[in-house]
C-alpha atoms as a PDB file:
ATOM      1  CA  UNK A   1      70.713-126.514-105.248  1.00  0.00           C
ATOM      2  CA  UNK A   2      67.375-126.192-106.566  1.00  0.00           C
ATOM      3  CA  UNK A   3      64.116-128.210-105.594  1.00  0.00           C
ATOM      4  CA  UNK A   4      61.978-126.712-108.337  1.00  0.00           C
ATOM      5  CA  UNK A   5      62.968-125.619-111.609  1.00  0.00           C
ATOM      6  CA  UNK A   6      61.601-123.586-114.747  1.00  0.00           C
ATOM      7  CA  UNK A   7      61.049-125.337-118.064  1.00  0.00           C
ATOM      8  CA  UNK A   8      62.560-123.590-121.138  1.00  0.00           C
ATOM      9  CA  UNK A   9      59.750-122.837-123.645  1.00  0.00           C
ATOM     10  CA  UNK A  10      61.677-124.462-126.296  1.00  0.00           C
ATOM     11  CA  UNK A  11      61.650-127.290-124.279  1.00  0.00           C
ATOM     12  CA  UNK A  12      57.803-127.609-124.730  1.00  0.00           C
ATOM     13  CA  UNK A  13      55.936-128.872-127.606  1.00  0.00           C
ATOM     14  CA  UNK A  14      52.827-130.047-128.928  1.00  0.00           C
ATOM     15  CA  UNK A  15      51.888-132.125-131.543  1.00  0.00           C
ATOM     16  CA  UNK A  16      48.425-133.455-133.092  1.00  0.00           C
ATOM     17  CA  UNK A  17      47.811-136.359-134.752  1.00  0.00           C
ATOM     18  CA  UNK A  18      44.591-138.622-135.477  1.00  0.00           C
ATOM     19  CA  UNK A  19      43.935-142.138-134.034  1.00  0.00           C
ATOM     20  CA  UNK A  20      41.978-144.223-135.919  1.00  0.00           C
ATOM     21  CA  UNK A  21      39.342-146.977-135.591  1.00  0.00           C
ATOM     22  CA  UNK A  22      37.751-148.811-138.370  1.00  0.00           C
ATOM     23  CA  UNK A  23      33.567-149.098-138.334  1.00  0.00           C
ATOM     24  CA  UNK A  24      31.337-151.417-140.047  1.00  0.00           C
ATOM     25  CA  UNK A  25      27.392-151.204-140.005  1.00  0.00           C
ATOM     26  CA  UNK A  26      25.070-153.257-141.945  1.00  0.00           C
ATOM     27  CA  UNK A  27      21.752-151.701-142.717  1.00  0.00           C
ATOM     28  CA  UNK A  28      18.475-153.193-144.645  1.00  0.00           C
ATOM     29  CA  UNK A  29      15.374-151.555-146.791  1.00  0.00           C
ATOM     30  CA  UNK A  30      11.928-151.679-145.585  1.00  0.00           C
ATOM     31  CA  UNK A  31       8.777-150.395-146.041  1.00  0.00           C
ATOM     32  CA  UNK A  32       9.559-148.620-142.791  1.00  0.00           C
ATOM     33  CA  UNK A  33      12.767-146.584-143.927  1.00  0.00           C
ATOM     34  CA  UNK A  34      16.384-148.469-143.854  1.00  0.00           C
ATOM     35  CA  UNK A  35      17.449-149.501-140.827  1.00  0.00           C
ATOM     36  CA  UNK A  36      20.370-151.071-138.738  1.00  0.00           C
ATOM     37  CA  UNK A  37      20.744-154.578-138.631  1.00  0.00           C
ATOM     38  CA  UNK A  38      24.253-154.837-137.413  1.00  0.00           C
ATOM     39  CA  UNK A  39      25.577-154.033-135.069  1.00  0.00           C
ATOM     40  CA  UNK A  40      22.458-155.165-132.867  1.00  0.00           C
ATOM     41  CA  UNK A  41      21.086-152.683-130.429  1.00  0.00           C
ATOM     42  CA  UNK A  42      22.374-149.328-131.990  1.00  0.00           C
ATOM     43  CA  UNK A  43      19.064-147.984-134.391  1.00  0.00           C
ATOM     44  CA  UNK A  44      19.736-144.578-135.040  1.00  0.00           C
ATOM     45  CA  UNK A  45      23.672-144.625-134.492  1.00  0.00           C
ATOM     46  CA  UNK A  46      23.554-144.364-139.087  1.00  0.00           C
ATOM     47  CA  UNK A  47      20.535-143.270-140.962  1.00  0.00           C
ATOM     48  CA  UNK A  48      20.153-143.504-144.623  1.00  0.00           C
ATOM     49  CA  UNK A  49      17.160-140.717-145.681  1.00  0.00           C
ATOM     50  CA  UNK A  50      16.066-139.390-149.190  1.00  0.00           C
ATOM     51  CA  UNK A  51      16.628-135.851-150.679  1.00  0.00           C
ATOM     52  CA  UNK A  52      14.917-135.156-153.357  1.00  0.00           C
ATOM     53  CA  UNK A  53      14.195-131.323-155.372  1.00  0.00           C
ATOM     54  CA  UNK A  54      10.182-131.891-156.679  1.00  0.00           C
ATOM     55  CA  UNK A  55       9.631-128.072-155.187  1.00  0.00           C
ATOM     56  CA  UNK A  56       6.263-128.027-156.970  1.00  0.00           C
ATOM     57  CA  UNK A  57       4.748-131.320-155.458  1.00  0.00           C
ATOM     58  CA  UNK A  58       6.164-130.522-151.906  1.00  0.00           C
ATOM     59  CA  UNK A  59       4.167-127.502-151.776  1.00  0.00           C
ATOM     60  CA  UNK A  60       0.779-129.152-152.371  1.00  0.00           C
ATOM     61  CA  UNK A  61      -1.660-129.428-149.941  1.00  0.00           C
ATOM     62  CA  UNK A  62      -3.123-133.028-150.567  1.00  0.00           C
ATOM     63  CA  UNK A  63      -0.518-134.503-148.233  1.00  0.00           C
ATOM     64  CA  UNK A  64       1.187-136.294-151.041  1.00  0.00           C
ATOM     65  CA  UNK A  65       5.262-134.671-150.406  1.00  0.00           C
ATOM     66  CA  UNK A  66       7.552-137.430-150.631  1.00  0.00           C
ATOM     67  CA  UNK A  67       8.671-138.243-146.732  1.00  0.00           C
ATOM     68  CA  UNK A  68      10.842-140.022-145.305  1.00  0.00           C
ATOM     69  CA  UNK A  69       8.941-142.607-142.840  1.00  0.00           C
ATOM     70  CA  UNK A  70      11.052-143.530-140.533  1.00  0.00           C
ATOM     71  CA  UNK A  71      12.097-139.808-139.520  1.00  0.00           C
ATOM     72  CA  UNK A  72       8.937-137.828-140.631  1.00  0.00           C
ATOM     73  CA  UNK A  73      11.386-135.586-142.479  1.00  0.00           C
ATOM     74  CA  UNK A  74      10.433-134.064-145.714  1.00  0.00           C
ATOM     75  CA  UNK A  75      12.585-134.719-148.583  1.00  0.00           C
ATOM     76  CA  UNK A  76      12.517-131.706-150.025  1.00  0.00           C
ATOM     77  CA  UNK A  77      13.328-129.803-147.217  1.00  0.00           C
ATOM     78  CA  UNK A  78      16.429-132.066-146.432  1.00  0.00           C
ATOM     79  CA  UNK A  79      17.907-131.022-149.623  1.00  0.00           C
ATOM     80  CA  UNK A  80      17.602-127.782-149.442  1.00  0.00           C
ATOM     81  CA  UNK A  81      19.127-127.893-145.895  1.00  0.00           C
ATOM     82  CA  UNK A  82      22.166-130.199-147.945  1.00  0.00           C
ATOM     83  CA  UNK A  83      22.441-127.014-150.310  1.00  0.00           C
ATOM     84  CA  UNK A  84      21.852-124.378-147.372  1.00  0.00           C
ATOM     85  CA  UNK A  85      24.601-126.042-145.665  1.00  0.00           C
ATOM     86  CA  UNK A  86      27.287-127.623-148.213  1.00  0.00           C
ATOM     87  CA  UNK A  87      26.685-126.276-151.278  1.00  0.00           C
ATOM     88  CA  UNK A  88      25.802-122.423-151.415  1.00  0.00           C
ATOM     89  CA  UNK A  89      28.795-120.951-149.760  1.00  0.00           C
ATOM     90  CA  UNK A  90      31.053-123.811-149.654  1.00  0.00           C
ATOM     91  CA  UNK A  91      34.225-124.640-151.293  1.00  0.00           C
ATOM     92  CA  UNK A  92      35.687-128.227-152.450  1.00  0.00           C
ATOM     93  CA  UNK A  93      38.622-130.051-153.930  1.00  0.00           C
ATOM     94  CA  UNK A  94      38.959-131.929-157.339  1.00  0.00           C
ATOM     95  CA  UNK A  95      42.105-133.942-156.180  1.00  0.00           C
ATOM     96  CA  UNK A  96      44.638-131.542-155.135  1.00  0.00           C
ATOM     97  CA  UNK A  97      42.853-129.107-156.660  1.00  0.00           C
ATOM     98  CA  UNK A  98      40.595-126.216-154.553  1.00  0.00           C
ATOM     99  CA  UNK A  99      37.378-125.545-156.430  1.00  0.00           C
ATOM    100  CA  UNK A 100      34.023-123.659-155.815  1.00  0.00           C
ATOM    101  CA  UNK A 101      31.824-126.127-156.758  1.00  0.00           C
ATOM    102  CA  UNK A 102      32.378-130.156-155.834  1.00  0.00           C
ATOM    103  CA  UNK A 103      33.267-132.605-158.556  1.00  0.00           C
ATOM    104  CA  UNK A 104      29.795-134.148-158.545  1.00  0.00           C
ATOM    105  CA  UNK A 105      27.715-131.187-157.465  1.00  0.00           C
ATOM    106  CA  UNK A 106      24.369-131.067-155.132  1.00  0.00           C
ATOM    107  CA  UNK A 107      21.972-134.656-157.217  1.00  0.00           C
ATOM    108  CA  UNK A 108      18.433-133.437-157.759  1.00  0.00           C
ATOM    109  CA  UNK A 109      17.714-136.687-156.149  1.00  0.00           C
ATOM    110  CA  UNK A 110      19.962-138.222-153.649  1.00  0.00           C
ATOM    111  CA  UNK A 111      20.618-140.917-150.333  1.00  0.00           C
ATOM    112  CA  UNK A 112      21.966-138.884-147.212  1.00  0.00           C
ATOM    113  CA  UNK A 113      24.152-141.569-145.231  1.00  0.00           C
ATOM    114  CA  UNK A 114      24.384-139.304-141.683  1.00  0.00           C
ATOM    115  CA  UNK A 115      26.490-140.894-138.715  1.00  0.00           C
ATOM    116  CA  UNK A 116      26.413-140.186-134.855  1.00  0.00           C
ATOM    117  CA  UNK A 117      29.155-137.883-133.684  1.00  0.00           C
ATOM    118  CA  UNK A 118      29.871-140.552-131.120  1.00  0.00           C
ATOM    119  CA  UNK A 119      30.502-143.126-134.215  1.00  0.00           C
ATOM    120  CA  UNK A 120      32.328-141.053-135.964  1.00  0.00           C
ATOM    121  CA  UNK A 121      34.350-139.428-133.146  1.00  0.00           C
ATOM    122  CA  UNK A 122      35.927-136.106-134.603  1.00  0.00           C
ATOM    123  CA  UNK A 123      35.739-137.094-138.394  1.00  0.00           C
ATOM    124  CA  UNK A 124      34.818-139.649-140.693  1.00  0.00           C
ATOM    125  CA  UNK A 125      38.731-140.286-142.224  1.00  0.00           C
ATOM    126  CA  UNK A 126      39.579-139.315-145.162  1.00  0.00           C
ATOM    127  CA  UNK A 127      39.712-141.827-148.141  1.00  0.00           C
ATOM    128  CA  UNK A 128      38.024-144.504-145.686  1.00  0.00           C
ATOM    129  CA  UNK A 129      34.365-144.381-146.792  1.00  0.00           C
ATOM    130  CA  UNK A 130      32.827-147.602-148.770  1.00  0.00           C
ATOM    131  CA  UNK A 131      29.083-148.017-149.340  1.00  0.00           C
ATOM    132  CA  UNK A 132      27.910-151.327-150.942  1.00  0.00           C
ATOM    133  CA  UNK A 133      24.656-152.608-151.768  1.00  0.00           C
ATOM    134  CA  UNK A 134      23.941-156.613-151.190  1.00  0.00           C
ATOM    135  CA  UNK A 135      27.808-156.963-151.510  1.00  0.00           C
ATOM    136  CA  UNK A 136      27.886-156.288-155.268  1.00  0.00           C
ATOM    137  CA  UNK A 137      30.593-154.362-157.073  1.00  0.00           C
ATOM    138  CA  UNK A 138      30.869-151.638-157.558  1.00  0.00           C
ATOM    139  CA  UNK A 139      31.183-149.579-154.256  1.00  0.00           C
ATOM    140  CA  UNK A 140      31.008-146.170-153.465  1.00  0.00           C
ATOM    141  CA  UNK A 141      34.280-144.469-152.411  1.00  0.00           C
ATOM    142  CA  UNK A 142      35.548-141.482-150.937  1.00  0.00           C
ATOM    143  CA  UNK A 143      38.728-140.009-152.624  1.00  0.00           C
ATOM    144  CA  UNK A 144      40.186-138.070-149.835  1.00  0.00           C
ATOM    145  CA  UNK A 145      39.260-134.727-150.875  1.00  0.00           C
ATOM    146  CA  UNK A 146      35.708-135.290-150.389  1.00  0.00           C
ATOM    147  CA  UNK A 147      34.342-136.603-153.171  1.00  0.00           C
ATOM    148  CA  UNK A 148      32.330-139.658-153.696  1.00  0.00           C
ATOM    149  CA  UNK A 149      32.936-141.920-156.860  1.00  0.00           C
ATOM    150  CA  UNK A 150      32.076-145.020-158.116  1.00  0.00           C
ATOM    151  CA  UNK A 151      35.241-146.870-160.017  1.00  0.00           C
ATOM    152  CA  UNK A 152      34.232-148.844-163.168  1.00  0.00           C
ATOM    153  CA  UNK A 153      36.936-150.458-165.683  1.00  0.00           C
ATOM    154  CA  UNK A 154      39.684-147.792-164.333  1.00  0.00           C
ATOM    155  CA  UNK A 155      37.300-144.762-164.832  1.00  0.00           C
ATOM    156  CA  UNK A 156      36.196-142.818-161.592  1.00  0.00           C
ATOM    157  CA  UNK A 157      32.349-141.707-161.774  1.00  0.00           C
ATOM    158  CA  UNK A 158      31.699-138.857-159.076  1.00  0.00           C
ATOM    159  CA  UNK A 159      28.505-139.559-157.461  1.00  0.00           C
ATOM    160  CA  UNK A 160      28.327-137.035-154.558  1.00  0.00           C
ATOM    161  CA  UNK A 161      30.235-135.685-151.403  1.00  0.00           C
ATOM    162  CA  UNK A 162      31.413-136.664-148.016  1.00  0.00           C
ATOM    163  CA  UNK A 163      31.867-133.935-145.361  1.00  0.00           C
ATOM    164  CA  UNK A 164      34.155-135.743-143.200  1.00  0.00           C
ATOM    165  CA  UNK A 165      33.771-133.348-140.087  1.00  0.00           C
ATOM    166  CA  UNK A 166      29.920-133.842-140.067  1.00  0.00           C
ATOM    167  CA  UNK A 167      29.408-137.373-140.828  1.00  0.00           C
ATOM    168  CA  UNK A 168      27.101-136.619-143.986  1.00  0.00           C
ATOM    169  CA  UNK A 169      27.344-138.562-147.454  1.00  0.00           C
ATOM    170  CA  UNK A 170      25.414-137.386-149.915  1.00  0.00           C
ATOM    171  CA  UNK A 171      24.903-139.979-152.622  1.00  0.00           C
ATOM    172  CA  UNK A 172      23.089-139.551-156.259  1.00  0.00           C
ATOM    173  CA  UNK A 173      20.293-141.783-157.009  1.00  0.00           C
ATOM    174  CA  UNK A 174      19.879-143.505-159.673  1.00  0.00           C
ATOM    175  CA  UNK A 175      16.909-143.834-161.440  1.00  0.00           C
ATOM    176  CA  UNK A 176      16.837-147.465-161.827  1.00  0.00           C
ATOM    177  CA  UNK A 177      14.231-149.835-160.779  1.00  0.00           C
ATOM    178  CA  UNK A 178      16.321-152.754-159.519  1.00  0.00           C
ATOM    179  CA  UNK A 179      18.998-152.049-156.114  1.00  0.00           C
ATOM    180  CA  UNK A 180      22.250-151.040-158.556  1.00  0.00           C
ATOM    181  CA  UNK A 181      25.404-148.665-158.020  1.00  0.00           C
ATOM    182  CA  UNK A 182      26.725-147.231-161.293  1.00  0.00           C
ATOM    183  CA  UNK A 183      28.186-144.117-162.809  1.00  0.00           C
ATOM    184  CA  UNK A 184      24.696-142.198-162.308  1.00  0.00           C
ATOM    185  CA  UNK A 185      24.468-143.069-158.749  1.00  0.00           C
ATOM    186  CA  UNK A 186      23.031-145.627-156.428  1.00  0.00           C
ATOM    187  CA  UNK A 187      19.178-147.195-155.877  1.00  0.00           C
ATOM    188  CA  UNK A 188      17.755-148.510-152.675  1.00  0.00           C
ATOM    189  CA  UNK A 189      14.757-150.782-153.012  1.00  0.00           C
ATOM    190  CA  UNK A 190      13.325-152.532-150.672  1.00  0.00           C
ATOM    191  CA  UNK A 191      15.019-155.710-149.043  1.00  0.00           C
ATOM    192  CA  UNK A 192      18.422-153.961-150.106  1.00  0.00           C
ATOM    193  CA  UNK A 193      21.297-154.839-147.495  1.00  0.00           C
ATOM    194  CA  UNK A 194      23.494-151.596-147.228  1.00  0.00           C
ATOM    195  CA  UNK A 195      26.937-151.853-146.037  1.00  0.00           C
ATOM    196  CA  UNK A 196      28.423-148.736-144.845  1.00  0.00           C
ATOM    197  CA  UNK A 197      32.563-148.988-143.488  1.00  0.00           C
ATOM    198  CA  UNK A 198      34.934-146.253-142.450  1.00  0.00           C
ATOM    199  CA  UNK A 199      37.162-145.270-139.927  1.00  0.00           C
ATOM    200  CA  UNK A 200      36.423-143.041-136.857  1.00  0.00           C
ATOM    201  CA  UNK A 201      39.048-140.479-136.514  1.00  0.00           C
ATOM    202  CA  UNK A 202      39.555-138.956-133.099  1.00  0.00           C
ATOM    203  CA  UNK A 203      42.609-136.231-132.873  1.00  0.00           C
ATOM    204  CA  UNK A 204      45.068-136.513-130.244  1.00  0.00           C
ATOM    205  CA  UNK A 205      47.374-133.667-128.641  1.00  0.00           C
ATOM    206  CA  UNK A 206      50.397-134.693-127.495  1.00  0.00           C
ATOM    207  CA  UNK A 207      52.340-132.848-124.996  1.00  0.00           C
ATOM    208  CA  UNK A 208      56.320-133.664-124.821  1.00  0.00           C
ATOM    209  CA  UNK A 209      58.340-131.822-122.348  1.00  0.00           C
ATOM    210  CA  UNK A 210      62.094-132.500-121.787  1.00  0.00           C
ATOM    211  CA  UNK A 211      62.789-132.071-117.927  1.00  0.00           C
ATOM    212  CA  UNK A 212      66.735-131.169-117.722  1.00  0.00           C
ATOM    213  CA  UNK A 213      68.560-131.865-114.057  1.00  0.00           C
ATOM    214  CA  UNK A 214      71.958-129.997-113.953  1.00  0.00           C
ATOM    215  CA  UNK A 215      74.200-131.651-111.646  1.00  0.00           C
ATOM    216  CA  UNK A 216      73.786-129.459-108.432  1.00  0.00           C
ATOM    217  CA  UNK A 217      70.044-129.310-108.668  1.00  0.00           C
ATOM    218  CA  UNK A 218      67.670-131.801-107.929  1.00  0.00           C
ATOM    219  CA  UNK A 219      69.959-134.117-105.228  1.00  0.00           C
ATOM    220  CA  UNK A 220      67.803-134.094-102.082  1.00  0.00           C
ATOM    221  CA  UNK A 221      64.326-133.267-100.757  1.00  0.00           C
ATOM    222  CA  UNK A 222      64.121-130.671 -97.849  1.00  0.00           C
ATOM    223  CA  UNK A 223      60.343-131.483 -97.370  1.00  0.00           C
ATOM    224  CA  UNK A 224      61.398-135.325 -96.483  1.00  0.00           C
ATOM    225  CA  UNK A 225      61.556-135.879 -92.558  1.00  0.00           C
ATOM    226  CA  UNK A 226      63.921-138.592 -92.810  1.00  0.00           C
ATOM    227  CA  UNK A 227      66.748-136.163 -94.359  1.00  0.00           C
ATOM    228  CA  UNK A 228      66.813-134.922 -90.903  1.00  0.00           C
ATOM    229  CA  UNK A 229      67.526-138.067 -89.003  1.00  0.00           C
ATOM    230  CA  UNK A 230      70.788-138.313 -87.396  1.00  0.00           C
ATOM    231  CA  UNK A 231      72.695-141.570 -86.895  1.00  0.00           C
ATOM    232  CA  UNK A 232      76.304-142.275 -85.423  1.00  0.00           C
ATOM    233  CA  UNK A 233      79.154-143.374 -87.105  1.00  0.00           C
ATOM    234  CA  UNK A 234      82.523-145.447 -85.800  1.00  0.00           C
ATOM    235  CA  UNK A 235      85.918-147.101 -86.705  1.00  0.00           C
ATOM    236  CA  UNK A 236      86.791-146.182 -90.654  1.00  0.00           C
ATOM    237  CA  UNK A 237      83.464-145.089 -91.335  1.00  0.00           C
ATOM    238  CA  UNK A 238      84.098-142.046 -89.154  1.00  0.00           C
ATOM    239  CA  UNK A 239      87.523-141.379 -90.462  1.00  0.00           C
ATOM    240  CA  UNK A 240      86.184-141.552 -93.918  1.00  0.00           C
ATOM    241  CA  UNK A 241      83.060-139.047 -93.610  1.00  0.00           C
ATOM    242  CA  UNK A 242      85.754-136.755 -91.861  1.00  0.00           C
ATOM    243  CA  UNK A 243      88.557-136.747 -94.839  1.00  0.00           C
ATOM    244  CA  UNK A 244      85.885-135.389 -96.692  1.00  0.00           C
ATOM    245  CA  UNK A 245      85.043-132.552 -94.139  1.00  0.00           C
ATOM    246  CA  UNK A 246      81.514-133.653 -94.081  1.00  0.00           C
ATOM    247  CA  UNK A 247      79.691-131.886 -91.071  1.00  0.00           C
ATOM    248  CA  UNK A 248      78.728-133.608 -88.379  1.00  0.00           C
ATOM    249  CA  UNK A 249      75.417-132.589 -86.166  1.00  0.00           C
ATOM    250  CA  UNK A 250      77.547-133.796 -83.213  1.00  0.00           C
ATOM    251  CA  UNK A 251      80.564-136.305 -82.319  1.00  0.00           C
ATOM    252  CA  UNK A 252      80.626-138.862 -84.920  1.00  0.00           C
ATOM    253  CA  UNK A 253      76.705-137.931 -85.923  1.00  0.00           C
ATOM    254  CA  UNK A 254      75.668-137.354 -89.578  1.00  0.00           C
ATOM    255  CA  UNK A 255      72.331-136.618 -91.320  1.00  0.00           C
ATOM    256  CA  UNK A 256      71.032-137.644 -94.491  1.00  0.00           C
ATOM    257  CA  UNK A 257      71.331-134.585 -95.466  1.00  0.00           C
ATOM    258  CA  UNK A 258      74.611-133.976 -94.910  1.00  0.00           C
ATOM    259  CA  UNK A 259      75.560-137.722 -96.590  1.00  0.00           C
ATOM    260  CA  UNK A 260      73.193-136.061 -99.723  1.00  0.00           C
ATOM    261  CA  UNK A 261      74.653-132.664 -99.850  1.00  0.00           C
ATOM    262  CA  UNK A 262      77.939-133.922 -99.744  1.00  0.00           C
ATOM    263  CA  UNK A 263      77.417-136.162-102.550  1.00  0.00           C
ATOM    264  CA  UNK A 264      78.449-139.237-100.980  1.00  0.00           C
ATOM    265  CA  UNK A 265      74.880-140.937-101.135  1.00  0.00           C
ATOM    266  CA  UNK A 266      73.042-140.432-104.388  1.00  0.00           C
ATOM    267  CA  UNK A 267      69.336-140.165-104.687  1.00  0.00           C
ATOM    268  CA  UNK A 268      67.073-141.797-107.100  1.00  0.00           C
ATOM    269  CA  UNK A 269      64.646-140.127-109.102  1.00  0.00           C
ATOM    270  CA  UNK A 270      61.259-141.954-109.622  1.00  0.00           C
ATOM    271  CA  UNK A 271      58.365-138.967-109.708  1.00  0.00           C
ATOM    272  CA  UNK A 272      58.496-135.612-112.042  1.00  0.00           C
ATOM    273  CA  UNK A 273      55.820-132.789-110.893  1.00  0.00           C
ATOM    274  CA  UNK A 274      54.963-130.240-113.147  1.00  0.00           C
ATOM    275  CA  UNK A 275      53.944-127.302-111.820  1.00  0.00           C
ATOM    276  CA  UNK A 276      52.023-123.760-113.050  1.00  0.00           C
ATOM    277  CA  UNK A 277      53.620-120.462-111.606  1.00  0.00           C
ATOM    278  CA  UNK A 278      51.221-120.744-108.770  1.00  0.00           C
ATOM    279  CA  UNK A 279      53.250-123.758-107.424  1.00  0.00           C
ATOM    280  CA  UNK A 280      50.186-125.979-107.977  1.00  0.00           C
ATOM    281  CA  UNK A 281      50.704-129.754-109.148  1.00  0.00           C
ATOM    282  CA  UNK A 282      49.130-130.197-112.542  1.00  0.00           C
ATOM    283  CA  UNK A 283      50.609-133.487-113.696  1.00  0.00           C
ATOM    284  CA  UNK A 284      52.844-136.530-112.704  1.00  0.00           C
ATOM    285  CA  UNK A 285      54.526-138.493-114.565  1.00  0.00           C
ATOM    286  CA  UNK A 286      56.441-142.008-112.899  1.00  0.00           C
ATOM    287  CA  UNK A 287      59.439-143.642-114.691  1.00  0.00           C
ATOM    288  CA  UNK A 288      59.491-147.495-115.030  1.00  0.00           C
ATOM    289  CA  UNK A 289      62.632-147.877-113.221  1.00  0.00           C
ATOM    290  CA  UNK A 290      64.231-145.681-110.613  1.00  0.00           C
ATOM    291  CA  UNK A 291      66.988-143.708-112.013  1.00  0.00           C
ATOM    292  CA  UNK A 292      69.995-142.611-110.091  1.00  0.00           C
ATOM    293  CA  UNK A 293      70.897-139.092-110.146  1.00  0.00           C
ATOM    294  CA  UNK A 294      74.157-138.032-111.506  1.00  0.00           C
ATOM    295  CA  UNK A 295      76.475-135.093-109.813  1.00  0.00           C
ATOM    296  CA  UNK A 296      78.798-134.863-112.904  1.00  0.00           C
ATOM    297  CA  UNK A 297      76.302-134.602-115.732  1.00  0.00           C
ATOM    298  CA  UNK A 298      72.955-132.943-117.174  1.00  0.00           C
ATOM    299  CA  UNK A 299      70.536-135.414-116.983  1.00  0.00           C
ATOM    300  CA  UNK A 300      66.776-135.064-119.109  1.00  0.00           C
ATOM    301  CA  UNK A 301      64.035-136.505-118.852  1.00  0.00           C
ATOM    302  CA  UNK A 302      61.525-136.547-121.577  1.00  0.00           C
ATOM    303  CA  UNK A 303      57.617-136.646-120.790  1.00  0.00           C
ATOM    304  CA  UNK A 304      55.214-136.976-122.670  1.00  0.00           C
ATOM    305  CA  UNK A 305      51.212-137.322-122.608  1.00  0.00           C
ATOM    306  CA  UNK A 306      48.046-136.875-124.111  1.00  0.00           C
ATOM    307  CA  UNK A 307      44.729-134.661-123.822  1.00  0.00           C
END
């Protein structure tokens, strides 16, 4: 008889997996920088901000460095923090394929589409990312290796890169005049509506333990009070606890405990503990339905939960 047990470490194991919840934001262009429209009361949660490579006018003194209004950042130095960051030292896949270099490479000029940790949880998903622009077609895609590309008539344009774990898009733009997405990127103008969807991945580790009972172990509770409660028995009753030379605690007096060590009353099971090797309680877990131990059988009991 046992009242706690060990659990066999190949009766342990973990598993991760992602859980997954779709976002939509709707930005628009101003002459202040492109902000979020919808959903209302979260400015800042997505930021769209340019990138571009003009070394030689960023380091003139006149003032005249293209900036990015709303943020005060220069655009010059956010791409070379893009290139610092992704590009020098990184490594990338064309499909299945690991490369060096990413299938569209660092634009000269680009849009940097950054999301809030807490939007994006613990990675953008992969092959989830759309941009639009005023709901035409094309949009910008991820393919699931990190890649950005624009589909037109069956043929895949790469346009730039998504680093899923960060929350950064980098997009090409294009050089057009008018708000357009096309093989050589995207344009912003002003009054553009931006649509930017995905899904928020957050990962999941799932603990499943199978809890085994053998038949002797697990039948009674010696920290219960009541087991110790006596009671008298007469008539048949007596004669039957006696045929099966249960102990008395006096003439015609039984405990609980006797009744449960003897196997004539049957406990139910309704709590698991688990326990470290200091004895101390570390999780519970409560079954739906009370469950009747068995004295003939190994019973288990799977549980499972999350962190």
């Amino acid at each position: 008889m046992k009242t706690f047990g060990t659990i066999n470490p190949k009766d342990y194991t973990v598993q991760q997996f992602y859980a997954s919840s779709p976002m939509s934001w709707e930005l628009v262009s101003s002459s202040n920088g492109i902000g979020i429209t919808a959903p209302l009361g979260l400015v800042g949660a997505v930021t769209i901000e340019r990138a571009t490579n003009d070394e030689a006018l960023f380091y003139q003194y006149d003032g005249t460095a293209p900036i990015n209004g709303d943020s005060g950042t220069y655009e010059y130095v956010l791409r070379q923090s893009l290139n610092h960051l992704f590009y020098e030292h990184n490594v990338f896949y064309s499909g299945s394929t690991l490369t060096s270099a990413s299938a569209a490479g660092l634009p000269s000029s680009s849009y940097v589409v950054s999301i809030g940790q807490q939007f994006y949880g613990d990675r953008v998903s992969p092959g989830s990312f759309e941009l639009a622009i005023n709901s035409i077609t094309p949009i910008v895609q991820d393919d699931g290796y990190g890649n950005l590309f624009i589909s037109a008539s069956g043929v895949g344009y790469y346009v730039g890169n998504i680093f899923y774990n960060q929350g950064i898009a980098v997009v090409a733009m294009s050089a057009s005049a008018a708000a357009t997405v096309g093989q050589n990127g995207i344009k912003i103008v002003n009054g553009s509506q931006v649509y930017v969807d995905y899904s928020s991945d957050v990962k999941i580790i799932r603990h499943e333990i199978n809890v085994k009972l053998d038949p002797p172990d697990f039948n009674l509770s010696l920290y219960n009070p009541s087991m110790r409660s006596a009671f008298t028995t007469t008539g048949s009753v007596t004669q039957s606890f006696v045929d099966k030379n249960i102990p008395t605690s006096g003439s015609n007096t039984w405990t609980l405990y006797n009744l449960m060590h003897s196997e004539v009353m049957k406990p139910y099971i309704t709590t698991i503990g688990l326990y470290n090797e200091r004895y101390e309680l570390l999780a519970v877990a409560k079954v739906s339905t009370a469950i009747q131990r068995t004295f003939d059988m190994e019973q288990i009991f799977i549980v499972r939960f999350d962190t």
